[in-house]
PDB file of N, CA and C in Angstrom:
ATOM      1  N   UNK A   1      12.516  15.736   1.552  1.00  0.00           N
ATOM      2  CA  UNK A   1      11.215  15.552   2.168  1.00  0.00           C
ATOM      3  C   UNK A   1      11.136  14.144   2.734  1.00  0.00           C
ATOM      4  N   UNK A   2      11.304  13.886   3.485  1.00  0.00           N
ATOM      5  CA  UNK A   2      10.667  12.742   4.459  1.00  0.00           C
ATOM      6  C   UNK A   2       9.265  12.292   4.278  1.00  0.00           C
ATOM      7  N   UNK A   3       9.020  11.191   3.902  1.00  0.00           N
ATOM      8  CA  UNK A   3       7.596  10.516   4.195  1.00  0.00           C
ATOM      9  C   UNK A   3       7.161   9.657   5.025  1.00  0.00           C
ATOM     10  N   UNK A   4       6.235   9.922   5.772  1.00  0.00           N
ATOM     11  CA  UNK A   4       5.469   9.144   6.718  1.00  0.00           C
ATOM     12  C   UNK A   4       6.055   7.735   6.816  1.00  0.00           C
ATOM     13  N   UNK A   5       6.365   6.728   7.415  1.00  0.00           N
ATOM     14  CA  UNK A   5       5.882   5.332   7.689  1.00  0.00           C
ATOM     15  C   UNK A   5       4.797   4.918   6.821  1.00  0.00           C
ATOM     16  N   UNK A   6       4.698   3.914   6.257  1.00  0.00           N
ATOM     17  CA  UNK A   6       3.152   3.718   5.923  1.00  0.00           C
ATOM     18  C   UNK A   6       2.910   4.132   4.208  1.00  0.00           C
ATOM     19  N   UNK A   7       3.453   5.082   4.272  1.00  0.00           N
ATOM     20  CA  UNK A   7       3.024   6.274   3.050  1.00  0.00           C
ATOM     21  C   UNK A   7       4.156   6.140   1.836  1.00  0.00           C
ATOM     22  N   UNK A   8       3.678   6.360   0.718  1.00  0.00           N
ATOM     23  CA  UNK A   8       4.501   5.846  -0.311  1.00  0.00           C
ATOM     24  C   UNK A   8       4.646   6.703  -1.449  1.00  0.00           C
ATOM     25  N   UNK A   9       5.314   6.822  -1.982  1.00  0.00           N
ATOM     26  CA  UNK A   9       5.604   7.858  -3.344  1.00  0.00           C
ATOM     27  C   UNK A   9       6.086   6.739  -4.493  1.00  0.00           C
ATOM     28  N   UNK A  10       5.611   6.189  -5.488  1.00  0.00           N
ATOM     29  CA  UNK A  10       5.623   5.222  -6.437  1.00  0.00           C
ATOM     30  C   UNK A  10       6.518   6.138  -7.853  1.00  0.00           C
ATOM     31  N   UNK A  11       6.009   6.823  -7.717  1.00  0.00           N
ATOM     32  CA  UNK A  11       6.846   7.297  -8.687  1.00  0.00           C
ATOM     33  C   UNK A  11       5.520   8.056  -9.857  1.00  0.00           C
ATOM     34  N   UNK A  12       5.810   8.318 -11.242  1.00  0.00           N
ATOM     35  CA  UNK A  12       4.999   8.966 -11.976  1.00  0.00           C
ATOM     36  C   UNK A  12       4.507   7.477 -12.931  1.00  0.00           C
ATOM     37  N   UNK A  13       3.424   7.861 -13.440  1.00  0.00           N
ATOM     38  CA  UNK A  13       2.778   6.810 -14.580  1.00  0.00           C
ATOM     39  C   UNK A  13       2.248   7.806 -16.214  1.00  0.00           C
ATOM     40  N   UNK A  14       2.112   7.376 -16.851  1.00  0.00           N
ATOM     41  CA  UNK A  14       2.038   8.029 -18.476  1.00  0.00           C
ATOM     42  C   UNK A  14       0.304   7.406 -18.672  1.00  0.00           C
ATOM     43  N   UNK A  15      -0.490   8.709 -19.090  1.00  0.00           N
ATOM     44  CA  UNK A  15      -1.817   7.645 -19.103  1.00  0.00           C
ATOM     45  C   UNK A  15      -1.683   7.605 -20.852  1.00  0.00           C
ATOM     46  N   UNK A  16      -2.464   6.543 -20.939  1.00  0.00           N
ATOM     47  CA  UNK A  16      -2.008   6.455 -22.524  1.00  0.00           C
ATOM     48  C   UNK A  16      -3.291   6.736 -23.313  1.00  0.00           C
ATOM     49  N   UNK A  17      -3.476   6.443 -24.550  1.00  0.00           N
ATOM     50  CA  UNK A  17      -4.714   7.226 -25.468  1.00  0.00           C
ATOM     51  C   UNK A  17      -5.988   6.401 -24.697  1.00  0.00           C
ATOM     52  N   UNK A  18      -5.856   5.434 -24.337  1.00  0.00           N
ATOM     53  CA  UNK A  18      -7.215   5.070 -24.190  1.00  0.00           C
ATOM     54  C   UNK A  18      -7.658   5.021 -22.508  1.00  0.00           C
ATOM     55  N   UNK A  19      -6.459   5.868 -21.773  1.00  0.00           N
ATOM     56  CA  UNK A  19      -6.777   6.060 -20.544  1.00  0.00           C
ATOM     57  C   UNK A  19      -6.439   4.666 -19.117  1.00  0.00           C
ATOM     58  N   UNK A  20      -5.517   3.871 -19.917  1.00  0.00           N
ATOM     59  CA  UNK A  20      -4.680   3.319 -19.188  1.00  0.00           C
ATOM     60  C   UNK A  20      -3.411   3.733 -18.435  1.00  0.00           C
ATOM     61  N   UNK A  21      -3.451   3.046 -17.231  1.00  0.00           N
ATOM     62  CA  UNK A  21      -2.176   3.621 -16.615  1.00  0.00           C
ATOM     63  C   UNK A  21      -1.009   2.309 -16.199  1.00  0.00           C
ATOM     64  N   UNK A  22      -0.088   2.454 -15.676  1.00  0.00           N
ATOM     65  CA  UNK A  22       1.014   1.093 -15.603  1.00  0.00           C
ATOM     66  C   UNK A  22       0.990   1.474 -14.055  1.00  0.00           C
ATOM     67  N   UNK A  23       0.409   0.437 -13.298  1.00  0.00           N
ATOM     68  CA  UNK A  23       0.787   0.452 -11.674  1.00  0.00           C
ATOM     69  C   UNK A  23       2.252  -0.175 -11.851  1.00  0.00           C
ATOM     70  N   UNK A  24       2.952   0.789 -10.978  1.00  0.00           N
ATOM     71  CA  UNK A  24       4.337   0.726 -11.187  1.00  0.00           C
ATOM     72  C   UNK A  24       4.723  -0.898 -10.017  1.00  0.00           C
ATOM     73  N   UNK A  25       5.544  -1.422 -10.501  1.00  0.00           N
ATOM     74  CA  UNK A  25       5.752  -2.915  -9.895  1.00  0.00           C
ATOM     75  C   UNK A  25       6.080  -3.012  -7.932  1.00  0.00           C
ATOM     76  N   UNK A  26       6.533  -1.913  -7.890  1.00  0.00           N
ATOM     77  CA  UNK A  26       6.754  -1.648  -6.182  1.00  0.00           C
ATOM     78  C   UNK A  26       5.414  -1.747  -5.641  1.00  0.00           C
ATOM     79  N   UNK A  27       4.408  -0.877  -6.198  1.00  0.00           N
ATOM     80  CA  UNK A  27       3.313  -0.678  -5.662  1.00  0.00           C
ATOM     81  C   UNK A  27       2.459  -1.845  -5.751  1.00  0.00           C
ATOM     82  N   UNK A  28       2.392  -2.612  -6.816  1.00  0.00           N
ATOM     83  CA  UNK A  28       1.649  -4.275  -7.192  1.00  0.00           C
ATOM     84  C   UNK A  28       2.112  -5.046  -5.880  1.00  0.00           C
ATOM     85  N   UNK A  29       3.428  -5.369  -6.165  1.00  0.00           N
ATOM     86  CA  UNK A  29       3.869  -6.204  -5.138  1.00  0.00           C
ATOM     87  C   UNK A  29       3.545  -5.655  -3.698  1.00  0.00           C
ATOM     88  N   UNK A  30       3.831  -4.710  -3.053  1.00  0.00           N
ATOM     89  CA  UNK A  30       3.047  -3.802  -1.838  1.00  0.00           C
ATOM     90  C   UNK A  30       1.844  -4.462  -1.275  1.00  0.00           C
ATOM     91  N   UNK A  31       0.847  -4.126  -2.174  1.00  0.00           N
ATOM     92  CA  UNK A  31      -0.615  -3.944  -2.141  1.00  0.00           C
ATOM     93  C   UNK A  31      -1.319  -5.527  -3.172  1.00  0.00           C
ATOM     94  N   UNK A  32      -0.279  -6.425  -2.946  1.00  0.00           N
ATOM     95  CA  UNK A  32      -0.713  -7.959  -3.570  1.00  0.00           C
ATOM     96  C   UNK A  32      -1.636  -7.932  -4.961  1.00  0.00           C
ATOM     97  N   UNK A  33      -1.327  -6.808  -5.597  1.00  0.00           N
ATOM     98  CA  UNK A  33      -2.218  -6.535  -6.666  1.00  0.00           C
ATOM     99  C   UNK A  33      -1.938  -7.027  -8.206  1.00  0.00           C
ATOM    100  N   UNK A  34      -2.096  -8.025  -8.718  1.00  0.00           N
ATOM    101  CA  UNK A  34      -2.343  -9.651  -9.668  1.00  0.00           C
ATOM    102  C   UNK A  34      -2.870  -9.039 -10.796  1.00  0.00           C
ATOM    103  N   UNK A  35      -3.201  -9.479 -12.213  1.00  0.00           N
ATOM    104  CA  UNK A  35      -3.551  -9.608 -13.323  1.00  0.00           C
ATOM    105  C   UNK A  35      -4.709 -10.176 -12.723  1.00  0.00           C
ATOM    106  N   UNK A  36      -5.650  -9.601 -13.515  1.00  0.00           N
ATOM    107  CA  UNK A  36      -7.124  -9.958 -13.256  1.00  0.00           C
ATOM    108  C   UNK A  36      -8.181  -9.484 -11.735  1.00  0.00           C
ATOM    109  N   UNK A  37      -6.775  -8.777 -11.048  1.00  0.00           N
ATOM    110  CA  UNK A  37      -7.717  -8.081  -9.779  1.00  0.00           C
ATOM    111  C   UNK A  37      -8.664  -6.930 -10.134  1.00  0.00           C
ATOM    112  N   UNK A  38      -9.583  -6.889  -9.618  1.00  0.00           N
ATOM    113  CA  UNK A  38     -11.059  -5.841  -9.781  1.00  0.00           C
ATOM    114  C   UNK A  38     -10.226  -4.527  -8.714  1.00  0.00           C
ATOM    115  N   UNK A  39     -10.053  -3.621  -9.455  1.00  0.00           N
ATOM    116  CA  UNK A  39      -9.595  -2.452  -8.636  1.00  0.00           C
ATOM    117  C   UNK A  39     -11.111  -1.461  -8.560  1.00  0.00           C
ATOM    118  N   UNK A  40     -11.482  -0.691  -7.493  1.00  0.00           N
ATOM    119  CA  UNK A  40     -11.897   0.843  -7.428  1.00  0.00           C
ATOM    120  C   UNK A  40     -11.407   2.200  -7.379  1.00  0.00           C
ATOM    121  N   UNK A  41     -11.918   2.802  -8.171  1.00  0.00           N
ATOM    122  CA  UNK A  41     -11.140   3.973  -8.757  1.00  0.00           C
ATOM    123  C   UNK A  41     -12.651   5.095  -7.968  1.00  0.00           C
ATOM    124  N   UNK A  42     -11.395   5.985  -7.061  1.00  0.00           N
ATOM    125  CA  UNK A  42     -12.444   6.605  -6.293  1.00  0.00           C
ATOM    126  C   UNK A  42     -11.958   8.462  -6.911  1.00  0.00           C
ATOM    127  N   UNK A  43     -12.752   9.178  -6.640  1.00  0.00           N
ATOM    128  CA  UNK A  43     -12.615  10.451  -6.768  1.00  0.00           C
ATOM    129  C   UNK A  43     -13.289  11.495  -5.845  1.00  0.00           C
ATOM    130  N   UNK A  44     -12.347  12.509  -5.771  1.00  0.00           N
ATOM    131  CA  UNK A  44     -12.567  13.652  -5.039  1.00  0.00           C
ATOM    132  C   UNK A  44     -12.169  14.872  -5.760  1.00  0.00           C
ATOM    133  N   UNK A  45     -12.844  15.728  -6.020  1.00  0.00           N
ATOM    134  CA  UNK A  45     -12.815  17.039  -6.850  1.00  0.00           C
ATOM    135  C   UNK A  45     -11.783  17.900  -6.528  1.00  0.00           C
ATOM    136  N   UNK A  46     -11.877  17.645  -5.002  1.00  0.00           N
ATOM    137  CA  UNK A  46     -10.330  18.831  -4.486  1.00  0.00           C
ATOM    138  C   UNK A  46      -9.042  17.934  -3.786  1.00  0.00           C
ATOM    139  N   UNK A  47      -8.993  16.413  -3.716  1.00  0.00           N
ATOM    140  CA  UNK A  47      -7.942  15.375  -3.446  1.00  0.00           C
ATOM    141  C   UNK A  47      -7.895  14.641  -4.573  1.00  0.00           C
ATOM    142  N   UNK A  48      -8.827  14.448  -5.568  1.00  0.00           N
ATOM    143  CA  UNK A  48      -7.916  13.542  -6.999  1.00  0.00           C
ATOM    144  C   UNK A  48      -8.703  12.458  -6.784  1.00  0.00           C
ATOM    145  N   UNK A  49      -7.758  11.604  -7.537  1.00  0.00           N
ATOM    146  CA  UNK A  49      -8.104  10.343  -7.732  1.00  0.00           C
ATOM    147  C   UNK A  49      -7.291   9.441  -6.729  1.00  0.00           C
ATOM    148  N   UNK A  50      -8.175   7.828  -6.140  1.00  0.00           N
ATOM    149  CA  UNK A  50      -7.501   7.439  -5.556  1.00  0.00           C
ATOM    150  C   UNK A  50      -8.120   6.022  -5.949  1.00  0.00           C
ATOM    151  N   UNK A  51      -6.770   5.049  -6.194  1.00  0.00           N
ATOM    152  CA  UNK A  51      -7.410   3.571  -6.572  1.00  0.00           C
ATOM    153  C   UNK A  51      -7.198   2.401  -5.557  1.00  0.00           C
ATOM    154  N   UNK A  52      -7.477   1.274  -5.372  1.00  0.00           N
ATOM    155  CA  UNK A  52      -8.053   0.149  -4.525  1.00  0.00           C
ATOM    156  C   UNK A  52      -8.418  -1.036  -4.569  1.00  0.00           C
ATOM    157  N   UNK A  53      -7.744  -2.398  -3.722  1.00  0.00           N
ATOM    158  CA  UNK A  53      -8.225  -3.193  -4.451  1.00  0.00           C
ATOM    159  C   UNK A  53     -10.239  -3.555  -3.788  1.00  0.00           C
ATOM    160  N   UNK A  54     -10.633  -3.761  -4.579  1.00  0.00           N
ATOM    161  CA  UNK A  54     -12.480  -3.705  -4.197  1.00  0.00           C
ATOM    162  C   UNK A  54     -12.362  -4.600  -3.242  1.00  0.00           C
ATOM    163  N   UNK A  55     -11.692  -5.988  -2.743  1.00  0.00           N
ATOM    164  CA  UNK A  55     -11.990  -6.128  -1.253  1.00  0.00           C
ATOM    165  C   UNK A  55     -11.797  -5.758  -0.401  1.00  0.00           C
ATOM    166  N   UNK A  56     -11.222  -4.649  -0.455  1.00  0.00           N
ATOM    167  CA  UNK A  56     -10.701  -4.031   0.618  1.00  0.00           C
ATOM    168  C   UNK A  56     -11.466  -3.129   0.919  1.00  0.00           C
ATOM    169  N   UNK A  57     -12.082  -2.487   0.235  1.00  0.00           N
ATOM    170  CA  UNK A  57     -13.391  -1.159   0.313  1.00  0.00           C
ATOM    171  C   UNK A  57     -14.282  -2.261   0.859  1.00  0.00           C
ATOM    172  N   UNK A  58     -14.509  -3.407   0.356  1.00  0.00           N
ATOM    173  CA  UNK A  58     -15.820  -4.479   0.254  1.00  0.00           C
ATOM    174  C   UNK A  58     -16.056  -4.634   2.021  1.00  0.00           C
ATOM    175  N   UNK A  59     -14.132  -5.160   2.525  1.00  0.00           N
ATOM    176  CA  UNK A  59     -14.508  -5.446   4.128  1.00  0.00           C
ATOM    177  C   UNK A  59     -14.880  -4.073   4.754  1.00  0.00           C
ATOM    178  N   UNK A  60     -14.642  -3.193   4.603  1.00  0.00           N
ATOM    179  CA  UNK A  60     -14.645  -1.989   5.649  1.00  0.00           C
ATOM    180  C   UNK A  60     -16.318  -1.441   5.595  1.00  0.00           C
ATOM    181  N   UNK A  61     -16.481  -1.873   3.830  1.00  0.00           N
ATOM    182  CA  UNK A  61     -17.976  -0.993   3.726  1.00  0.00           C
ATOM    183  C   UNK A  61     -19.295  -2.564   4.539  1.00  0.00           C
ATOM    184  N   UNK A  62     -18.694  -3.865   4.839  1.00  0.00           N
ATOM    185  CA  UNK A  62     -19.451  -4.696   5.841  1.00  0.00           C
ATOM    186  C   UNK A  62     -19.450  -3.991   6.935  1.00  0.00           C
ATOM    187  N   UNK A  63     -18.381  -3.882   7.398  1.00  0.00           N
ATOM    188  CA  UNK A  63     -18.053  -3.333   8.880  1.00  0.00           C
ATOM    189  C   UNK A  63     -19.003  -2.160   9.522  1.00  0.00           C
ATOM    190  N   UNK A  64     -19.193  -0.841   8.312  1.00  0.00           N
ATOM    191  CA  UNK A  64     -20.113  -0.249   8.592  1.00  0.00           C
ATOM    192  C   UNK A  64     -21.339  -0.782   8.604  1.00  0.00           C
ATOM    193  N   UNK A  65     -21.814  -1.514   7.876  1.00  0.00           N
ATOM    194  CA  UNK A  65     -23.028  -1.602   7.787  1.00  0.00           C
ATOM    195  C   UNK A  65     -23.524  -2.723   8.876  1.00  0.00           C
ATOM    196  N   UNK A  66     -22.782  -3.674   9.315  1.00  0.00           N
ATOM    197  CA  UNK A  66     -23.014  -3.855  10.518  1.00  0.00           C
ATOM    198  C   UNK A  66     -23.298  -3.232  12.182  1.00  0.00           C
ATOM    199  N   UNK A  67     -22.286  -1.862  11.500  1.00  0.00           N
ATOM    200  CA  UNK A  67     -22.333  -0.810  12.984  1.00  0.00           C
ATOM    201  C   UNK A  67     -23.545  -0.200  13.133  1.00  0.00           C
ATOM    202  N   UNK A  68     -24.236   0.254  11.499  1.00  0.00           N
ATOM    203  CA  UNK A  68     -25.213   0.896  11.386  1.00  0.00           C
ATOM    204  C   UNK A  68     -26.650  -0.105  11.883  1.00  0.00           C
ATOM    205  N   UNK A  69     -26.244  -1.690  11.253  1.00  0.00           N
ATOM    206  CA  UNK A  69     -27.593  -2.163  11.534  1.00  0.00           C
ATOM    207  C   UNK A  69     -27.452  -2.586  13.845  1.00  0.00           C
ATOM    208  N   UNK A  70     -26.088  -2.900  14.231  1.00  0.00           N
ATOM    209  CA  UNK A  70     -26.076  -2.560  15.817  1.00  0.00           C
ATOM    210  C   UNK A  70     -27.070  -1.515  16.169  1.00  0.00           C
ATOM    211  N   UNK A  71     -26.536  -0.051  15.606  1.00  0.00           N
ATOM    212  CA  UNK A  71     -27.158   1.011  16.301  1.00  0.00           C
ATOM    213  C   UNK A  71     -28.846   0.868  15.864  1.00  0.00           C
ATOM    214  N   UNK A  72     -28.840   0.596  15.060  1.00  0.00           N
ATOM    215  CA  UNK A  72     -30.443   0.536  14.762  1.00  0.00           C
ATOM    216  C   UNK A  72     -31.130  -0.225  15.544  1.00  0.00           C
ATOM    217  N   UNK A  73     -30.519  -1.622  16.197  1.00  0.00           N
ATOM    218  CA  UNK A  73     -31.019  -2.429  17.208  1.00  0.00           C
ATOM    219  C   UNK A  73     -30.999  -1.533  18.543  1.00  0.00           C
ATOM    220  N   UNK A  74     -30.672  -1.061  18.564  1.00  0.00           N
ATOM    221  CA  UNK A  74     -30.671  -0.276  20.031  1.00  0.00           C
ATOM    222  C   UNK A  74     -31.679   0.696  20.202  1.00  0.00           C
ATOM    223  N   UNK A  75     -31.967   1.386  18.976  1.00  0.00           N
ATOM    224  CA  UNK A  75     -32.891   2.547  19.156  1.00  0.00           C
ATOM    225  C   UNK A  75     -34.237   1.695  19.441  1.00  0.00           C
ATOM    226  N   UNK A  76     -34.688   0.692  19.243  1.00  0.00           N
ATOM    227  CA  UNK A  76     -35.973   0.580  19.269  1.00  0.00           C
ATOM    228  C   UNK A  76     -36.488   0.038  21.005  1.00  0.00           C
TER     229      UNK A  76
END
């Protein structure tokens, strides 16, 4: 199977009793992800789980809300 550019297969993780998981070291280094980074842990009922580092949701969810407050300037 061939994967995308871009797209990554890390490998498997073991969740343990108290619901920890080990981000496997390819993927840390990848995605600049440090001891003490604030991750988001997102979910979808029929795609799973998907995790993140929170500035990164943080810039995109500005971005909208700038587009939203643009369009709002316009309607009036």
């Amino acid at each position: 199977m061939e994967i995308p550019k871009g797209h990554h297969i890390f490998g498997t993780v073991k969740v343990g009793e108290r619901g920890q998981i080990i981000i496997p070291k390819e993927a840390r280094e990848l995605f600049g992800i440090k001891a003490g980074d604030i991750l988001l842990v997102l979910g979808d009922e029929k795609w799973g789980i998907a995790v993140t580092k929170a500035d990164v949701l943080q810039a995109h969810a500005q971005e909208v809300f700038q587009m939203i407050e643009e369009a709002g300037k316009h309607e009036d």
